[in-house]
Protein backbone atom coordinates (compact mmCIF):
# COMPACT_ATOMS: atom_id res chain seq x y z
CA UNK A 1 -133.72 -68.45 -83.57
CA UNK A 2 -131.58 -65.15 -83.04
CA UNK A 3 -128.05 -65.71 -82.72
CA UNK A 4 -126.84 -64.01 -79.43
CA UNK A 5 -124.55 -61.35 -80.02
CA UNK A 6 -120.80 -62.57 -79.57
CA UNK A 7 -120.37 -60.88 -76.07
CA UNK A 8 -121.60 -61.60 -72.37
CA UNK A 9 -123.45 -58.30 -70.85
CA UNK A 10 -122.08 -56.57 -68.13
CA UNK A 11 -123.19 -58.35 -64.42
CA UNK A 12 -122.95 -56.83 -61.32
CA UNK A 13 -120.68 -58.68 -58.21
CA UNK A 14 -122.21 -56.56 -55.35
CA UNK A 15 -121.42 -59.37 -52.43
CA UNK A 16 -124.94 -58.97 -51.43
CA UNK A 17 -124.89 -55.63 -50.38
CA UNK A 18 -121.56 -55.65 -48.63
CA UNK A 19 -120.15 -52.26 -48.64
CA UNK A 20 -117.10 -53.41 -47.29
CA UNK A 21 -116.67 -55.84 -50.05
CA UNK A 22 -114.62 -54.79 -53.81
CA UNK A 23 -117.73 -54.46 -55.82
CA UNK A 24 -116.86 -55.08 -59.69
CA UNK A 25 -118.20 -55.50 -62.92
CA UNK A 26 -117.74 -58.83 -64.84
CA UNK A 27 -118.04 -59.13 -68.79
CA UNK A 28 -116.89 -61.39 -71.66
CA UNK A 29 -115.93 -59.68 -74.77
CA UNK A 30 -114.49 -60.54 -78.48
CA UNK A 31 -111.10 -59.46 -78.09
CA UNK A 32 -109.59 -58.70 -81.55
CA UNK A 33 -105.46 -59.67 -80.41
CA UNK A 34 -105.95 -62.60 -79.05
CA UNK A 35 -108.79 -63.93 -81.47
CA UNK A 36 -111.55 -65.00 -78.67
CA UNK A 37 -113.35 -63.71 -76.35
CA UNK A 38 -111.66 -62.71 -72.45
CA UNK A 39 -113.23 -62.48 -69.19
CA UNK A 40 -113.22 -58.86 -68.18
CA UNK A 41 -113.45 -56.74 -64.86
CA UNK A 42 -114.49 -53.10 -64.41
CA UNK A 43 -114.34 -51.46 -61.21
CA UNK A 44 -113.59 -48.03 -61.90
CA UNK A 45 -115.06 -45.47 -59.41
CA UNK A 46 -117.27 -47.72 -57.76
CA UNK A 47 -115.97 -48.39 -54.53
CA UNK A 48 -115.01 -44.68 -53.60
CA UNK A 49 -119.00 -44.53 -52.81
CA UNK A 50 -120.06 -45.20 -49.44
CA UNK A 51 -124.11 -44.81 -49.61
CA UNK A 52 -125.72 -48.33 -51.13
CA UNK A 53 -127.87 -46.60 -53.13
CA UNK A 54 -125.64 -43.95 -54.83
CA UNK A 55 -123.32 -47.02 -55.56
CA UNK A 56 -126.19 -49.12 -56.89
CA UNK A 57 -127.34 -46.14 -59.47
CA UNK A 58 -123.81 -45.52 -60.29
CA UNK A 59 -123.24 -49.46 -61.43
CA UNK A 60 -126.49 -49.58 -63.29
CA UNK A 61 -125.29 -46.45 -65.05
CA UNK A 62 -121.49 -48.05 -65.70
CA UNK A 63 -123.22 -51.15 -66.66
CA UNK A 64 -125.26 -49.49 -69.47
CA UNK A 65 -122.81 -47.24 -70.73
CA UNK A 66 -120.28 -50.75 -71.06
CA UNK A 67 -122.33 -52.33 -72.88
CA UNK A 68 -123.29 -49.79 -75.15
CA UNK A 69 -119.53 -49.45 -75.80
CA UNK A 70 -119.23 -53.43 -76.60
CA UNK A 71 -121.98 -53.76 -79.11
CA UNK A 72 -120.21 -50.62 -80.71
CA UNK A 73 -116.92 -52.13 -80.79
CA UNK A 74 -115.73 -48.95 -78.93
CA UNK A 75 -113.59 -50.48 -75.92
CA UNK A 76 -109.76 -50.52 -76.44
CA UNK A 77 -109.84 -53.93 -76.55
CA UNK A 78 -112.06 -54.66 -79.34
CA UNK A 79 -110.39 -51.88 -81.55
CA UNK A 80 -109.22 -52.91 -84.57
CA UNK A 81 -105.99 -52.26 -86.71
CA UNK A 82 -105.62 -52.03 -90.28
CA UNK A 83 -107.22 -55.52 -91.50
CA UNK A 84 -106.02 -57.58 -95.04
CA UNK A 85 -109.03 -58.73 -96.96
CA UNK A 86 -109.95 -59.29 -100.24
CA UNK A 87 -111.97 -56.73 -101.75
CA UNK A 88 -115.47 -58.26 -103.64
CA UNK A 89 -116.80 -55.12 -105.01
CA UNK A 90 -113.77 -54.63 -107.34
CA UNK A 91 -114.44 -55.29 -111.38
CA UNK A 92 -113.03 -58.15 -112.96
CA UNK A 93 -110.93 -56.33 -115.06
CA UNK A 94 -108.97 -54.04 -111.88
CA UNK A 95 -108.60 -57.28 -110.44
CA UNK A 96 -106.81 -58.93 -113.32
CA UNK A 97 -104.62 -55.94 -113.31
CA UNK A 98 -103.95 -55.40 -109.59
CA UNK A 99 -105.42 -57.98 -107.83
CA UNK A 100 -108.22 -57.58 -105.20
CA UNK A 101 -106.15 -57.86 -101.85
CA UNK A 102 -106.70 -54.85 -99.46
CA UNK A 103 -105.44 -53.58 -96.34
CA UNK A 104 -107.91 -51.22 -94.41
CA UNK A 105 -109.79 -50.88 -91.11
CA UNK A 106 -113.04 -52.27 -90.84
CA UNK A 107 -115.34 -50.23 -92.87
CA UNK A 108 -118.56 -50.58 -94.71
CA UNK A 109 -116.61 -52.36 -97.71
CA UNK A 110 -115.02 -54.61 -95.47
CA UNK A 111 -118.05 -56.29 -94.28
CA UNK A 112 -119.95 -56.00 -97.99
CA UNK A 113 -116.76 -58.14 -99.25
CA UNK A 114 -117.35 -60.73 -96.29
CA UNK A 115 -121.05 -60.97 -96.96
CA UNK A 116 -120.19 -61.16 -100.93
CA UNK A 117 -118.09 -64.05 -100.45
CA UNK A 118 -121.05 -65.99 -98.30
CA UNK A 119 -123.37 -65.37 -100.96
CA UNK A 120 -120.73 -66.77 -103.79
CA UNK A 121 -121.46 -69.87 -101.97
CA UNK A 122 -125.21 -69.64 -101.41
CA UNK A 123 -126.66 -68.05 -104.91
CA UNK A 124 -126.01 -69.34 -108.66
CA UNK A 125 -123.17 -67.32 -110.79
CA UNK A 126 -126.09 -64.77 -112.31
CA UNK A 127 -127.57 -63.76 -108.95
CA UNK A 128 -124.03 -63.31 -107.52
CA UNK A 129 -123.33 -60.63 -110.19
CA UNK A 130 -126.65 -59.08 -109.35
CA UNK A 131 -125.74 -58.95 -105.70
CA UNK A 132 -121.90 -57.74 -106.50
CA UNK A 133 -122.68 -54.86 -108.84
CA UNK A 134 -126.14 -53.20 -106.43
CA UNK A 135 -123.47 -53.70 -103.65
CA UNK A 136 -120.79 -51.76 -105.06
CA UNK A 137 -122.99 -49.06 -106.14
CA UNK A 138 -124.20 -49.11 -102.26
CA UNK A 139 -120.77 -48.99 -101.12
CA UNK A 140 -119.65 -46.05 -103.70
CA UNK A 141 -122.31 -44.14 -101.97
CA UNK A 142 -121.69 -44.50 -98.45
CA UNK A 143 -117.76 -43.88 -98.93
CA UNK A 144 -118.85 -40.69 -101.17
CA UNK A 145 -120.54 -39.62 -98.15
CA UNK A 146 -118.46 -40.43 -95.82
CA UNK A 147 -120.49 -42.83 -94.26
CA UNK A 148 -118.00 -45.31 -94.43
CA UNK A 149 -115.93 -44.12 -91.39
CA UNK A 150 -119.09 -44.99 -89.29
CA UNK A 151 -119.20 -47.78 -86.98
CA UNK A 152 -121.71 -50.30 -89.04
CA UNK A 153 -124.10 -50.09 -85.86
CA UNK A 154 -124.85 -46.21 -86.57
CA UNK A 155 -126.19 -47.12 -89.78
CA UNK A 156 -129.63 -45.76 -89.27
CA UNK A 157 -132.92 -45.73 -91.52
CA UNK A 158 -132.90 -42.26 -92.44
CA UNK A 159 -129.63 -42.73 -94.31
CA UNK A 160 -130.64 -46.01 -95.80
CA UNK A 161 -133.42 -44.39 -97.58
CA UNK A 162 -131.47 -41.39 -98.60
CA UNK A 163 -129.53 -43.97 -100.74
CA UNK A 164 -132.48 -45.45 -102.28
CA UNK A 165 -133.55 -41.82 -103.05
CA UNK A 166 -130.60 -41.02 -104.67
CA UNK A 167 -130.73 -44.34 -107.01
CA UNK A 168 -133.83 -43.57 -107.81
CA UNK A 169 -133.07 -39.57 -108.57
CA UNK A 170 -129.72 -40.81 -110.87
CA UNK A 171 -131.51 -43.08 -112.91
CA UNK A 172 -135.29 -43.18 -112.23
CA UNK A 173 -134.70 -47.09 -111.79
CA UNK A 174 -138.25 -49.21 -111.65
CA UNK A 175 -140.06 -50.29 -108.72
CA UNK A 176 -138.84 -54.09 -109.65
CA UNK A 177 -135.41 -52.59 -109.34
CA UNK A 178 -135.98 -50.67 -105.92
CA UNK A 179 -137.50 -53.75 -104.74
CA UNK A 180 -134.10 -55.47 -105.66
CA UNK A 181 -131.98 -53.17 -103.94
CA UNK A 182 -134.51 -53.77 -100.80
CA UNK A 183 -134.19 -57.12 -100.72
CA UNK A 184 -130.10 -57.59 -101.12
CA UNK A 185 -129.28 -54.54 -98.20
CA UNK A 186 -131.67 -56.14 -95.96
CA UNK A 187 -130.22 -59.85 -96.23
CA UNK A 188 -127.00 -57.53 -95.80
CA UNK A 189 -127.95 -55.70 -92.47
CA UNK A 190 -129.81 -59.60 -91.46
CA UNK A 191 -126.35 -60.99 -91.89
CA UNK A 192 -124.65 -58.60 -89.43
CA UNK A 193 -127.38 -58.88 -86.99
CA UNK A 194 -127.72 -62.55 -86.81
CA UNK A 195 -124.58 -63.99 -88.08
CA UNK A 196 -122.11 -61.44 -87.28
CA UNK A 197 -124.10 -60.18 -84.31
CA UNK A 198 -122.93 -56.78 -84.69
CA UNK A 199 -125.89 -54.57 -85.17
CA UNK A 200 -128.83 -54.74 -82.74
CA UNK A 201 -131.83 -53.46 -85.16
CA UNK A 202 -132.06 -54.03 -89.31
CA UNK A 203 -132.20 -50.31 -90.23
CA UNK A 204 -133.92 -51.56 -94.08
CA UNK A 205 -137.62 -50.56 -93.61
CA UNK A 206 -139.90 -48.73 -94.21
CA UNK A 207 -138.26 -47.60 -97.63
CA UNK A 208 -140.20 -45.04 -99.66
CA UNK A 209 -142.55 -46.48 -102.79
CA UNK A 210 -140.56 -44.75 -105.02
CA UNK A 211 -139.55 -46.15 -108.85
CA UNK A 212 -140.97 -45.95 -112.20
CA UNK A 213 -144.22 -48.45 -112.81
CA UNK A 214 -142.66 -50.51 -115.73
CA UNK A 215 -144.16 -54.02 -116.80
CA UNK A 216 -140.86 -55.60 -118.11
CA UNK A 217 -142.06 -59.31 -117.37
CA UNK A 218 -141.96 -61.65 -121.09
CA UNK A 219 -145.29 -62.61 -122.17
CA UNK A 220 -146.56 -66.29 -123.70
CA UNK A 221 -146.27 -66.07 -127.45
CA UNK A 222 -149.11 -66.90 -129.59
CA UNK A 223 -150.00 -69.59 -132.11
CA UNK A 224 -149.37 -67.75 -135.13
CA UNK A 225 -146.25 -65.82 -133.73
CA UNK A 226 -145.04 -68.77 -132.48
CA UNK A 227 -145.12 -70.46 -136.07
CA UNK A 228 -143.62 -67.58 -137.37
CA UNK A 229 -140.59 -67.98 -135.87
CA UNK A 230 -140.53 -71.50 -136.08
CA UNK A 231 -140.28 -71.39 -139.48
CA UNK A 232 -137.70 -68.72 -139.63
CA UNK A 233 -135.77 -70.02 -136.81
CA UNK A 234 -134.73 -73.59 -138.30
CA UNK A 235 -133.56 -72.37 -140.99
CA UNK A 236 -131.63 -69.24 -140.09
CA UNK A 237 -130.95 -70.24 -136.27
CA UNK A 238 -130.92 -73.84 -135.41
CA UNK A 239 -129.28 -74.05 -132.84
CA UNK A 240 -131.44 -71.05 -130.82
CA UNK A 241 -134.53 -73.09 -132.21
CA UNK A 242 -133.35 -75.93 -129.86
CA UNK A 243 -132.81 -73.57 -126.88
CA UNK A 244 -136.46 -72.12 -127.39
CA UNK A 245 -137.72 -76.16 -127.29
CA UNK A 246 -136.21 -76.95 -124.41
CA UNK A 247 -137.81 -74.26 -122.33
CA UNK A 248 -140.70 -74.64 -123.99
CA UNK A 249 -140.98 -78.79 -123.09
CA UNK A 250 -138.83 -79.01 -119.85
CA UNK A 251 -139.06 -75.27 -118.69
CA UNK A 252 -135.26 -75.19 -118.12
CA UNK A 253 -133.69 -71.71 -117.72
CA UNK A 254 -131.76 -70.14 -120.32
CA UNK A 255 -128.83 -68.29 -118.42
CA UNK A 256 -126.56 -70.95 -116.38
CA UNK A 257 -129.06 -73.85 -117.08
CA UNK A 258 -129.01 -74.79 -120.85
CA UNK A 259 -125.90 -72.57 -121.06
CA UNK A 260 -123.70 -74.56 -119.53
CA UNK A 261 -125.61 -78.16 -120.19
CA UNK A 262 -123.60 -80.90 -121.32
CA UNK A 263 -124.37 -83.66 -123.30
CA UNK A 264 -123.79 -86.04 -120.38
CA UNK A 265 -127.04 -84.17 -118.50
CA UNK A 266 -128.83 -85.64 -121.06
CA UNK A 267 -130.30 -89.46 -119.87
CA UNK A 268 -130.90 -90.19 -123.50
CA UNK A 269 -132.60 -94.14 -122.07
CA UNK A 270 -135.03 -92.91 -119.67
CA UNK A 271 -135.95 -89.43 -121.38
CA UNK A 272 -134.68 -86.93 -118.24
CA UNK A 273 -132.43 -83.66 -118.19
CA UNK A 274 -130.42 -83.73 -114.89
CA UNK A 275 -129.88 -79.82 -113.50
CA UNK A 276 -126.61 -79.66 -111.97
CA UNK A 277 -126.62 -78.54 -108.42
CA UNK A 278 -124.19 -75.50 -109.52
CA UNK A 279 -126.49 -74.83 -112.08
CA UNK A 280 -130.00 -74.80 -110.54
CA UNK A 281 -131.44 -71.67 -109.18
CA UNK A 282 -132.39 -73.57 -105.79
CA UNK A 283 -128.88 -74.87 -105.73
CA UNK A 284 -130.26 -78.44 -105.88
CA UNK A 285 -129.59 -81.00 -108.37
CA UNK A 286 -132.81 -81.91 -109.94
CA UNK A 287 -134.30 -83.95 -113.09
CA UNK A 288 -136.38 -83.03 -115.54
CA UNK A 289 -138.63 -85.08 -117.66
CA UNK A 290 -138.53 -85.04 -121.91
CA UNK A 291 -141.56 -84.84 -123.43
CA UNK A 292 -141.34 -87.55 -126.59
CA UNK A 293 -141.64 -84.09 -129.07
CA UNK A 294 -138.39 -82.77 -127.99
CA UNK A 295 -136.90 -86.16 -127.57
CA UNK A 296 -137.65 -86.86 -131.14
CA UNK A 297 -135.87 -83.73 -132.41
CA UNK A 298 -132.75 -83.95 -130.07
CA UNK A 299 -132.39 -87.46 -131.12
CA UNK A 300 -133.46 -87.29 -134.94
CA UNK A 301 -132.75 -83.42 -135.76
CA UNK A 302 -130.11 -82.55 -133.65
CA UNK A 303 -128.38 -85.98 -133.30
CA UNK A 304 -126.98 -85.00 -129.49
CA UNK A 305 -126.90 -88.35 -128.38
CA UNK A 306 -123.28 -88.64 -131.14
CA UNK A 307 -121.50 -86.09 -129.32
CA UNK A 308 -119.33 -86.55 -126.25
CA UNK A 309 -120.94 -86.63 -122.61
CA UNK A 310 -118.52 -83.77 -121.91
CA UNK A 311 -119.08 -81.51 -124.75
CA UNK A 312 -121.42 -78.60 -123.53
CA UNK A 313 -124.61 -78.71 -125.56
CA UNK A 314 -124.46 -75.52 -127.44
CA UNK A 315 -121.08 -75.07 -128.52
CA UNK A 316 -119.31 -72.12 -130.33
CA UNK A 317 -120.07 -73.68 -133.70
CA UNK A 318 -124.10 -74.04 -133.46
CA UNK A 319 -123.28 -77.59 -132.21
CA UNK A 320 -122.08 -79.49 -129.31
CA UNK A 321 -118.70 -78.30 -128.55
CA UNK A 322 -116.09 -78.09 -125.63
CA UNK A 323 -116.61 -73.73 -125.32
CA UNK A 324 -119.48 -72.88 -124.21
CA UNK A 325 -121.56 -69.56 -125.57
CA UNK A 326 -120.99 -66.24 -123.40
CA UNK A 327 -123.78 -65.73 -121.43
CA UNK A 328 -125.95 -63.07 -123.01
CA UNK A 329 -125.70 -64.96 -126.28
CA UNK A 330 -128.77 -66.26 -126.44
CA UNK A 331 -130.29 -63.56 -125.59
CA UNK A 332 -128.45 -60.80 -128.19
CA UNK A 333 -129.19 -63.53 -130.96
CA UNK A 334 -133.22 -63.72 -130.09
CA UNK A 335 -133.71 -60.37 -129.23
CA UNK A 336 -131.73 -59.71 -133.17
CA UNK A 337 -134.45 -62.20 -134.67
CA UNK A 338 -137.19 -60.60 -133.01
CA UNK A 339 -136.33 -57.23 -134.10
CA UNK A 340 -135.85 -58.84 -137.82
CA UNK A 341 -139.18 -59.75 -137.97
CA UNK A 342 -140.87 -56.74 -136.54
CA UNK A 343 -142.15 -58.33 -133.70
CA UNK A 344 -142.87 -56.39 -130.30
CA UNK A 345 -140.51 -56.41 -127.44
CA UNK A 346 -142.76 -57.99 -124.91
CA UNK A 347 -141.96 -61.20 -126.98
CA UNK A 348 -138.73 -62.17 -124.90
CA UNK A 349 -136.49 -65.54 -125.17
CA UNK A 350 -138.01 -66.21 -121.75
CA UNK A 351 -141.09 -65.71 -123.43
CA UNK A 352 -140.86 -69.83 -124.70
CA UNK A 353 -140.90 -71.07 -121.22
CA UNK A 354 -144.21 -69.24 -119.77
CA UNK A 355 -145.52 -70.13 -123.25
CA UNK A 356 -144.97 -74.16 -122.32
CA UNK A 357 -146.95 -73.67 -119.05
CA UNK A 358 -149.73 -72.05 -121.08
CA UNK A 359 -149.98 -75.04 -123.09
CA UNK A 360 -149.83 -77.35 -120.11
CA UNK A 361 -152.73 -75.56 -118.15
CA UNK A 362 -154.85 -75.51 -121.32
CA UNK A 363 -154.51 -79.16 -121.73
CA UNK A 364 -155.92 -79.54 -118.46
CA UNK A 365 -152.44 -80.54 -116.02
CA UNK A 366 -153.49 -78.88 -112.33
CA UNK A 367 -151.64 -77.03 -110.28
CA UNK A 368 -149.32 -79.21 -108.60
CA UNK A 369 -148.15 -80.36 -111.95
CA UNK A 370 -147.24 -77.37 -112.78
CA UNK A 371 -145.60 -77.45 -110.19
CA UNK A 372 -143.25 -79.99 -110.31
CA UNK A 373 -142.75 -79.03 -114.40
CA UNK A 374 -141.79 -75.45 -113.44
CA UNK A 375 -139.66 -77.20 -110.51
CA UNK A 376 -141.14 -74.53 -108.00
CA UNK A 377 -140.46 -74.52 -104.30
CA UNK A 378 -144.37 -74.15 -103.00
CA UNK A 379 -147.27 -74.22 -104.75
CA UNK A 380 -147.83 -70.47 -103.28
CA UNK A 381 -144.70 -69.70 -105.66
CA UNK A 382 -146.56 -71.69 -108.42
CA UNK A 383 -149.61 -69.70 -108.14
CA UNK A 384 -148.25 -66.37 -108.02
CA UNK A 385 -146.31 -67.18 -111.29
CA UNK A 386 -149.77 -68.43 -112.38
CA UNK A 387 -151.60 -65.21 -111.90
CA UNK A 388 -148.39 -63.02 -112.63
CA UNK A 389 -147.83 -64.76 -116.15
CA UNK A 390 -150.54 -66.57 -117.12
CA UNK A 391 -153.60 -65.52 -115.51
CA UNK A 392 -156.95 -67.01 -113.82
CA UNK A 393 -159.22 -67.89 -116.31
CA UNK A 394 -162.89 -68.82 -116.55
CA UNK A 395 -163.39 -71.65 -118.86
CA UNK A 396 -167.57 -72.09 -117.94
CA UNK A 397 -167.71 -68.03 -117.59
CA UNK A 398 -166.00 -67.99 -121.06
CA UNK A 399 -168.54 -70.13 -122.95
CA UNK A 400 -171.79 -69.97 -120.87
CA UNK A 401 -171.98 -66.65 -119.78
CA UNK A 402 -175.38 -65.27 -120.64
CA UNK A 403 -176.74 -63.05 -123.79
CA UNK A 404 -177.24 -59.30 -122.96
CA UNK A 405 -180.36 -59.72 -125.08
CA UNK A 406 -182.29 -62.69 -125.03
């Protein structure tokens, strides 16, 4: 349902006609001193006209032009003075030095910050960077072109996709990447037209199909390439060995997921992983089951269930400790093993996980299984990742398709 936009339009008191009555205009408006919104009257000029119907066309005109001015924020009463606020788009490290307090008039940073600090709340730790740093580039732009002075409502689509031409022209970003920016300026613009009800139209359409063609999505490892680093990976890299298990058997993601597990996730009795709500993509607390393989080498390899419940799971030392890894760890340590072993790049540490749902669907688990193991929203989501990663396959076209010759 569209929120209504935080005003009530302009209506006309004409007493029925009456000439001889004060005609006026009534509306409600946000008014920024006070904090709420006042009853308002607007009579100006209307009453020096005698003829009904010159008075009439005048008031529809006044009317119009009113409420133009409201959703603009452009009536005295809804200007606003210099505002404090606390800037979003600022890097960590300026805000350790000067803090991230601000005092400005409402510009296009202003509301980015607001809508920055909604999605804090809404979006795990690693989508909230995502949405911070495309955001700040977004805002660089629009104050280096002195867009910034505009009133948010004169944003238009023309200048939106002038900015995604220029990311594209700066960096010749991928279409994945385009589609990125796409997505995070229109849940901006959606924001200030139905929560904010500020802006009448989303100007985000339409954008051009511009961006490099790059396939940059990790592939399921083979057998043989799979045993390969297996056998260098207990040795040399235990601990990564176990992260590469666990989204192989339980499909649990390697940024904020295993991460940040703790021992205590762990229901060690009845063979589940519990998914902190802070943790989960979906922001939902969920389980997840243990196949008996991994069970057998967390319990009799790794020996996790001797540690503390509160001692994160992969610890500083390559064992359970109270310090966490940093979070591209994993990654930087894989992506060094891979590169060790002369092994493409479209092997990636994510690779282990689509690799796990390869192996379910080719022992014969359906669909909605899959599911539930990949802990997807819809089964639409399921089969998209299905066709994306794994691909429709054929099993009676594969072994009965007939000879070319017979």
């Amino acid at each position: 349902m569209t929120k209504k936009l935080d005003y009530i339009a302009p209506q006309l008191h004409d007493f029925g006609g009456d000439l001889s009555k004060k005609w006026y205009i009534e509306y409600s408006v946000f008014v920024q001193k006070i904090g709420k919104k006042q009853r308002l009257r607007y009579s100006e000029g209307i009453n020096t006209i005698d003829d009904l119907q010159q008075r009439m066309s005048y008031c529809k005109k006044e009317m119009a032009e009113l409420e133009r001015k409201i959703i603009r924020h452009e009536l005295p009463c809804q200007a606003s003075e210099s505002i404090e606020y606390t800037d979003e788009l600022l890097y960590d490290n300026t805000i350790r030095l000067f803090g991230n307090k601000r005092v400005s008039k409402v510009t296009v940073r202003t509301y980015l910050s607001e809508f920055l600090k909604r999605k804090q709340q809404e979006v795990v730790a690693h989508s909230y960077t995502t949405y911070k740093s495309k955001l700040r580039i977004f805002a660089n732009w629009s104050e280096e072109n002195s867009y910034n002075s505009l009133h948010i409502g004169d944003w238009t689509n023309e200048m939106i996709c002038d900015f995604f031409r220029f990311i594209y022209d700066k960096n010749h970003v991928s279409r994945s990447t385009i589609a990125k920016y796409r997505q995070i300026l229109y849940n901006f613009f959606d924001y200030l037209k139905y929560t904010k009800g500020i802006i009448e139209r989303n100007p985000v359409y339409n954008i051009p199909r511009i961006g490099d063609v790059v396939d940059e999505a990790p592939v399921p490892i083979p057998v043989e390439v799979m045993q390969r680093l297996h056998d260098y990976m207990v040795v040399a890299a235990p601990q990564l060995w176990l992260v590469c298990l666990m989204q192989f058997y339980c499909a649990i993601r390697p940024g904020q997921e295993l991460r940040l597990m703790k021992i205590g996730d762990i229901n060690f009795d009845a063979h589940f992983i519990v998914i902190r709500k802070e943790l989960a993509k979906n922001r939902k607390r969920e389980s997840v089951d243990v196949p008996d393989q991994l069970y057998e080498e967390m319990i009799n390899v790794y020996h996790l269930n001797d540690y503390p419940v509160d001692y994160y799971v992969f610890g500083k030392d390559g064992i359970p400790g109270m310090e966490c890894l940093g979070k591209n760890t994993f990654r930087f340590r894989f992506d060094a093993i891979r590169k060790k072993m002369n092994l493409p790049s479209i092997y990636k540490l994510y690779s282990f996980k689509h690799s796990g749902a390869v192996a379910l669907i080719n022992s014969g688990f359906n669909t909605q299984e899959l599911q539930r193991h990949l802990r997807h929203k819809s089964i639409s989501t399921t089969e998209h990742y299905f066709r994306k990663n794994i691909g429709e396959h054929n099993e009676k076209l594969i072994k009965e398709f007939p000879d070319i010759i017979k």
